[in-house]
Protein backbone atom coordinates (compact mmCIF):
# COMPACT_ATOMS: atom_id res chain seq x y z
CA UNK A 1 -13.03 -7.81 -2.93
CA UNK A 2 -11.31 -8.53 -6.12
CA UNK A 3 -13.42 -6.07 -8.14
CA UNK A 4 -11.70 -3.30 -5.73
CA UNK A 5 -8.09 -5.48 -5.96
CA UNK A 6 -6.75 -3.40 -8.97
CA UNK A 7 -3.14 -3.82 -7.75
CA UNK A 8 -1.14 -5.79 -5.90
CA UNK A 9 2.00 -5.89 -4.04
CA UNK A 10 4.23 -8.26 -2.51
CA UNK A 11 7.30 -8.22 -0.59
CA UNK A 12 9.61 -11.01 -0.93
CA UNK A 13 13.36 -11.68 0.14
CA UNK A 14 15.83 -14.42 -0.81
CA UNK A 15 14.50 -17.02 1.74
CA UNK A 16 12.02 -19.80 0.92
CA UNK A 17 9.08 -17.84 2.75
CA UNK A 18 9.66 -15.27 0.17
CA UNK A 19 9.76 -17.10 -2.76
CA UNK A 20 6.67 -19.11 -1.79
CA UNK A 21 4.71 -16.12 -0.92
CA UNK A 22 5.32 -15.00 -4.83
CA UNK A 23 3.83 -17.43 -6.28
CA UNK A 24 0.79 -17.42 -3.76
CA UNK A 25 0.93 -13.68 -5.27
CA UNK A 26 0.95 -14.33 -8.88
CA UNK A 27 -2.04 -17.08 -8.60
CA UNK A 28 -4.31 -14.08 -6.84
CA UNK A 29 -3.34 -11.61 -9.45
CA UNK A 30 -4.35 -13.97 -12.16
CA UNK A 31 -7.44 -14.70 -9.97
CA UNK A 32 -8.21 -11.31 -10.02
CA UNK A 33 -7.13 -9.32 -12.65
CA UNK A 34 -4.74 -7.75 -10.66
CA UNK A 35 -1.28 -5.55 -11.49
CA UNK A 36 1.42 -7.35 -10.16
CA UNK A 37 4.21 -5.76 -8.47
CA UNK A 38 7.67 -7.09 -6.06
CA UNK A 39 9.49 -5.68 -4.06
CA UNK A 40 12.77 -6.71 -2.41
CA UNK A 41 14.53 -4.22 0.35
CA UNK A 42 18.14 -4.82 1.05
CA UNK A 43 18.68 -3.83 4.32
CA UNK A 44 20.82 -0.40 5.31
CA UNK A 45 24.10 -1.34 6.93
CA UNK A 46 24.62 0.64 9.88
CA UNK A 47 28.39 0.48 9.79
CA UNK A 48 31.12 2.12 8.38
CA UNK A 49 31.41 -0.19 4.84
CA UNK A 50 34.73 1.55 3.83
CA UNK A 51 36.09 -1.18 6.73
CA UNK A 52 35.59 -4.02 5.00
CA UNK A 53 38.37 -5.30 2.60
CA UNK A 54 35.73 -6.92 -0.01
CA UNK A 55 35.36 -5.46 -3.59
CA UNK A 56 31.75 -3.66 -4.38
CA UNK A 57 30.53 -4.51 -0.33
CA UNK A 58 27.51 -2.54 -1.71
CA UNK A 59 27.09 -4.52 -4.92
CA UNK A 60 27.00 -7.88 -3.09
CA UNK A 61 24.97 -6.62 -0.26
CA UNK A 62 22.21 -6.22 -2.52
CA UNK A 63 22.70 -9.06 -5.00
CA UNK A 64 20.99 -11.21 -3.12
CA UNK A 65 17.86 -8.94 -3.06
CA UNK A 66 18.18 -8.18 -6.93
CA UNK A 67 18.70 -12.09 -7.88
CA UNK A 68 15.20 -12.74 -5.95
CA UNK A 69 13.52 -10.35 -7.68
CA UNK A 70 14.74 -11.25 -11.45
CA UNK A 71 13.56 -15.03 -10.24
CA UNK A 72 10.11 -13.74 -9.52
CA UNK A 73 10.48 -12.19 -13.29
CA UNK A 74 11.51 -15.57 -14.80
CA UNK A 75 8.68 -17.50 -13.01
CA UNK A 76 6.09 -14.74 -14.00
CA UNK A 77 6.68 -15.40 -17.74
CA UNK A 78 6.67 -19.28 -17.19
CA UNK A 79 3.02 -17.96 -16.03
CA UNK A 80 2.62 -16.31 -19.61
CA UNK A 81 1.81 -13.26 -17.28
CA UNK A 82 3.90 -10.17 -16.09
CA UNK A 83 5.31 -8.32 -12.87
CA UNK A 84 6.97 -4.80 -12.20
CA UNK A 85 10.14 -5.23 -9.92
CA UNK A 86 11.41 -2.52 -7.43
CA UNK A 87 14.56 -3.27 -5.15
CA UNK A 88 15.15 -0.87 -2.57
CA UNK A 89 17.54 0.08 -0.15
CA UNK A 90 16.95 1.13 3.39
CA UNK A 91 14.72 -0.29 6.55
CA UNK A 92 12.05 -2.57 5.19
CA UNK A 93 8.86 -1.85 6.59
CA UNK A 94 9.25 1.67 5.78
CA UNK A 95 10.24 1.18 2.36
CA UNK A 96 7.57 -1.50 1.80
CA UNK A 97 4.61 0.68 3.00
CA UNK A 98 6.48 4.08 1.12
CA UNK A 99 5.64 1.77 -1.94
CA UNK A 100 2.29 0.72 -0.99
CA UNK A 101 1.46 4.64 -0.85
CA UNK A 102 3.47 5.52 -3.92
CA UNK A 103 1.69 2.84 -6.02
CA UNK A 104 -1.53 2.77 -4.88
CA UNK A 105 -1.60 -0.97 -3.82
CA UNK A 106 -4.82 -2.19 -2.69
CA UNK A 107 -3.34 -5.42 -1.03
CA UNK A 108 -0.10 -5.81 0.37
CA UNK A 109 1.55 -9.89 0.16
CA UNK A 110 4.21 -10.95 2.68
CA UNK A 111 6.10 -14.24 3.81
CA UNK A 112 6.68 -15.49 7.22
CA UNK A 113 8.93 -17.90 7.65
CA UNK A 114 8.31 -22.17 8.93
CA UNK A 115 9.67 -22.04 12.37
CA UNK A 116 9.25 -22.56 15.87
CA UNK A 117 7.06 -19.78 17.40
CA UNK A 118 9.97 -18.07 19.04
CA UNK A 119 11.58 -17.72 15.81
CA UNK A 120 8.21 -16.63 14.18
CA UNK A 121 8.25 -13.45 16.92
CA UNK A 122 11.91 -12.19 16.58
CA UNK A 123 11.74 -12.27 12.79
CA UNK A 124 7.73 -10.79 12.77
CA UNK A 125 8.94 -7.76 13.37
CA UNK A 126 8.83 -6.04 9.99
CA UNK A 127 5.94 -7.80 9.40
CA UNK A 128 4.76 -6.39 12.50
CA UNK A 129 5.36 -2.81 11.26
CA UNK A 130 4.05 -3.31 8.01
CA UNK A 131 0.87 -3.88 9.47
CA UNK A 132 0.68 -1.01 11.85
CA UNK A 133 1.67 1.39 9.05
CA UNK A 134 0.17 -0.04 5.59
CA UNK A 135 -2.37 1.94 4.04
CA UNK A 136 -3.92 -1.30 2.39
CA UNK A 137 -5.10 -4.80 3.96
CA UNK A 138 -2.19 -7.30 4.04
CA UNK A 139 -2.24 -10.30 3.67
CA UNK A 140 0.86 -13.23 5.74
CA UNK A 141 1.13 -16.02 3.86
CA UNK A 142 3.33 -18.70 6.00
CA UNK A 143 5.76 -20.68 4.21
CA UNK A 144 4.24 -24.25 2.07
CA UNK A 145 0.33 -22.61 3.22
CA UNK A 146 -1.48 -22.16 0.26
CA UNK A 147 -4.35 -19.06 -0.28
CA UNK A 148 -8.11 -21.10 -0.26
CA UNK A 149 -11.16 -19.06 0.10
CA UNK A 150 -13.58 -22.04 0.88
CA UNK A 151 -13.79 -21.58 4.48
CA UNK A 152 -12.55 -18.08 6.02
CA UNK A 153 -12.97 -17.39 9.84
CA UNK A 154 -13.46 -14.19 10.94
CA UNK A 155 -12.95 -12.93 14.37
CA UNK A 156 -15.72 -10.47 15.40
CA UNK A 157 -15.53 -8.38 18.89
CA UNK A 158 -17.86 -6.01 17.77
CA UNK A 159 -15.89 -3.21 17.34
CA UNK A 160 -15.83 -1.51 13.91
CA UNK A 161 -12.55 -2.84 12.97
CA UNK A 162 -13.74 -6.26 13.05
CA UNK A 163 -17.63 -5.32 11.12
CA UNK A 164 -14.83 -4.70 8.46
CA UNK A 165 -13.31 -7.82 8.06
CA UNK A 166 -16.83 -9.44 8.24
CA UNK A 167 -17.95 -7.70 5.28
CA UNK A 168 -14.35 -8.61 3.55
CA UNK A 169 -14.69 -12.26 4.48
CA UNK A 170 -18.36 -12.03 3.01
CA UNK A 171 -16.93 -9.70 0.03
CA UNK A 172 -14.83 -12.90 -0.60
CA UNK A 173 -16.59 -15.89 -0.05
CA UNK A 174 -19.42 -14.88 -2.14
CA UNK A 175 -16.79 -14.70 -5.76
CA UNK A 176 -15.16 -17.55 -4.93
CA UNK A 177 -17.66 -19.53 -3.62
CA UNK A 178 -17.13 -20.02 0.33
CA UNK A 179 -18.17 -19.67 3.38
CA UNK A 180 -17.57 -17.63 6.71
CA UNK A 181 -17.35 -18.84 9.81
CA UNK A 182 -17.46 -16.12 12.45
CA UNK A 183 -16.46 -16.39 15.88
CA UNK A 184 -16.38 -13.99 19.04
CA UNK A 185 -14.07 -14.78 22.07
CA UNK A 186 -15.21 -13.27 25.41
CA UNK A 187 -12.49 -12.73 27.29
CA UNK A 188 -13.47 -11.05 30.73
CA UNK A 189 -11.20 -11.14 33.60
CA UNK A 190 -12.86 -13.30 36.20
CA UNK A 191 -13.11 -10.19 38.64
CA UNK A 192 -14.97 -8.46 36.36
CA UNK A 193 -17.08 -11.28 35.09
CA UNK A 194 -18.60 -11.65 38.67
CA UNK A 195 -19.78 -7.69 38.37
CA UNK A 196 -23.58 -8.25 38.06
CA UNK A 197 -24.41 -7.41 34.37
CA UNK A 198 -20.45 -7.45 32.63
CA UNK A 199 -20.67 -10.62 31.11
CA UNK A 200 -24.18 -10.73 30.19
CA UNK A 201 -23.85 -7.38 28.53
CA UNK A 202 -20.80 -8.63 26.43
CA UNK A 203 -22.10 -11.63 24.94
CA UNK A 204 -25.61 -9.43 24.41
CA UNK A 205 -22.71 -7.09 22.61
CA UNK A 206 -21.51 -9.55 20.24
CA UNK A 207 -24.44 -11.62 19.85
CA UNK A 208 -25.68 -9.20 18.06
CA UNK A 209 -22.63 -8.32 15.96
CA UNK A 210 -22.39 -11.86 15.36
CA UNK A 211 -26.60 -11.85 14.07
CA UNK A 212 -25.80 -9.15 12.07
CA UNK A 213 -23.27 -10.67 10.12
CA UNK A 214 -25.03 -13.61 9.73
CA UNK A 215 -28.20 -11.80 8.15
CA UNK A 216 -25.74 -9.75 5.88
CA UNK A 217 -24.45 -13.43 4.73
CA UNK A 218 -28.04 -14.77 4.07
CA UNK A 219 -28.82 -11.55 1.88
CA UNK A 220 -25.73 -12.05 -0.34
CA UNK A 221 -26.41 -16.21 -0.12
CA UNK A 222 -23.02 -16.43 1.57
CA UNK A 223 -23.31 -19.68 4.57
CA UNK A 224 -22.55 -17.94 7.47
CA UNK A 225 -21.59 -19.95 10.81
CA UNK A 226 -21.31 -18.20 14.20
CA UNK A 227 -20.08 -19.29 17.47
CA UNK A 228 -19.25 -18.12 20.60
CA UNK A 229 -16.41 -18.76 22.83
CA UNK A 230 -14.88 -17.59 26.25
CA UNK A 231 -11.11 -17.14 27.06
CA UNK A 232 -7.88 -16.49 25.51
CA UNK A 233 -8.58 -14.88 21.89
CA UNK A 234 -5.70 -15.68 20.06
CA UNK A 235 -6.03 -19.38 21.27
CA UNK A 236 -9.55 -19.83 20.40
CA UNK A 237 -8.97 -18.95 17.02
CA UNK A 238 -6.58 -20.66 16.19
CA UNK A 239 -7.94 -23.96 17.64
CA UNK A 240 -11.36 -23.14 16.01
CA UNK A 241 -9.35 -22.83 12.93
CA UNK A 242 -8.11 -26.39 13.40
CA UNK A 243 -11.10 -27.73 14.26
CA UNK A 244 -13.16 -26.71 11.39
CA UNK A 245 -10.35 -26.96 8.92
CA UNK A 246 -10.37 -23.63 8.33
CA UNK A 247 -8.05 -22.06 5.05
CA UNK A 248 -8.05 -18.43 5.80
CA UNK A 249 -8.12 -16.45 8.75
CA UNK A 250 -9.63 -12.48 8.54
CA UNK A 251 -8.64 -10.03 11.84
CA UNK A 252 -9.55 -6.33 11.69
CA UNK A 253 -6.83 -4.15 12.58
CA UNK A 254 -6.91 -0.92 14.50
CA UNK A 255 -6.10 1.33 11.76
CA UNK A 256 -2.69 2.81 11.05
CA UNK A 257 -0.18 3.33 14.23
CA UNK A 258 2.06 5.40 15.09
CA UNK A 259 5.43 5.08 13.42
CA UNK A 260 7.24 3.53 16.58
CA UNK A 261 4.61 1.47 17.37
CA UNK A 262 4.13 -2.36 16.40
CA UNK A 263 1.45 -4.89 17.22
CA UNK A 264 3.63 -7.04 20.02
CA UNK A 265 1.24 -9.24 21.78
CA UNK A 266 -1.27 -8.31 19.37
CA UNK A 267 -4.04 -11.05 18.99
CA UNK A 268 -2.99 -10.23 15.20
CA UNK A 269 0.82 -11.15 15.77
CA UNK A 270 -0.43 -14.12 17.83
CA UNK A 271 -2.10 -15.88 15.86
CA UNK A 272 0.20 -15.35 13.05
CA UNK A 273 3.18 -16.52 15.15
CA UNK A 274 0.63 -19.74 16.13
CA UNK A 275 -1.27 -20.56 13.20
CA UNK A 276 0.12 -22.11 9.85
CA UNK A 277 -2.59 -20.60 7.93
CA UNK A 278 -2.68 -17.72 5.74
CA UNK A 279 -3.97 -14.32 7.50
CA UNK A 280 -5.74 -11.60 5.60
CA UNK A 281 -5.39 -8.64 7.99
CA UNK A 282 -8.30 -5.77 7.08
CA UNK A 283 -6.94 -1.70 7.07
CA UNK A 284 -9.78 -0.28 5.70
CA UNK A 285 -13.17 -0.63 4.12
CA UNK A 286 -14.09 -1.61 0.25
CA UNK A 287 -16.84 -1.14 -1.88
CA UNK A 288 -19.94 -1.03 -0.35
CA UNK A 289 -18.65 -0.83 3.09
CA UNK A 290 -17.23 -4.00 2.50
């Protein structure tokens, strides 16, 4: 994956999520080679600003936004490295993923924030959008997680979406050294599980999806450990992830939505919203099909 990582950007906002997730930026773009960029979007205020009584509104609207970014600057040359800054104005997802396309980025970097899981929701929802509409893999780093590619899970259903971030989780673990755990969640409602032939034909389904990743890892000499679970999928992976000590999680995602659509109830916002590990969500293939 980093051979195909050429640039990299990451969204970041005056809150300690935002911060954090810059530096977790800065260490991958040393890692690999990587252009750096940041970007900070100060929201668009929908009222009439002429109301208020205080001097440049505007200008302290965005300071926040603009003092963020020139502290990512400042900490990138403690680095001895360097990052291009971009401050925006307008509704953040869609300035975020305008930037994405305008520069080219082959990851996108965001923040979420250390809260409860109700909290996680309401304020997931421009990461939410970002990940419908980016035209690169992004990648949620939650606040004081740190980015570890020693032991990935990957969930697998079989579909092509999730072959993709099999071969990205492989892609990975075999430059830095790690290994992939791969797990498939059945979950068939329990009418349909009694149909003769429904349940047996899904775990034949992603048995094999499962072997087949499995083979790919033993070619490349990546350790490759699969499992099989039934119920919820959102809650099986994130208690597999606990159980095995897992560092990253990889989802596939179902390609770029529509505008006005988000991923609520998504497993991908689920687990997110549940897990306190960072999760690499895959848009699209790499080299190699990977």
């Amino acid at each position: 994956m980093s051979d195909s990582i050429k640039t990299i950007l990451v969204a970041i906002d005056p809150s300690p999520a935002g911060k954090h997730a810059f530096i977790q930026a800065l260490r991958l773009a040393q890692s690999m080679r990587a252009k750096l960029i940041a970007t900070s979007v100060t929201p668009r205020y929908e009222g009439n600003m002429h109301r208020w009584v205080i001097k440049d509104a505007e200008e302290q609207f965005n300071k926040p936004y603009k003092d963020c970014l020139q502290e990512a600057v400042r900490t990138t040359n403690g680095f001895g490295n360097s990052v291009r800054i971009v401050h925006r104005v307008g509704e953040p997802a869609e300035e975020i993923v305008a930037l994405a396309e305008e520069e080219g980025a082959d990851l996108l970097i965001m923040g979420c924030p250390a809260a409860s899981y109700v909290k996680r929701v309401l304020l997931g929802r421009t990461t939410a959008k970002v990940i419908g509409m980016s035209p690169c893999d992004v990648l949620m780093i939650p606040e004081n997680s740190e980015v570890n590619f020693a032991r990935m899970l990957v969930g697998v259903d079989g579909s092509g979406y999730s072959i993709d971030a099999g071969q990205r989780a492989l892609n990975l673990a075999m430059e830095y050294g790690g290994e992939v755990h791969a797990l498939t969640v059945l979950d068939v409602p329990v009418d349909r599980s009694l149909l003769y032939g429904v349940l047996g034909e899904a775990r034949h389904k992603n048995f094999t999806a499962l072997q087949t990743l499995a083979n790919q890892g033993e070619t490349l000499g990546v350790p490759v450990i699969t499992e099989m679970r039934e119920g919820s999928p959102y809650e099986n992976i994130v208690k597999y992830s606990e159980e095995k000590e897992i560092q990253l999680i990889v989802l596939g995602s179902y390609g770029r939505t529509a505008l006005g659509r988000i991923l609520l109830g998504s497993v991908v916002e689920r687990v997110t919203a549940l897990s306190p590990l960072p999760t690499l969500v895959v848009k699209r293939r790499g080299s190699n099909g990977g």
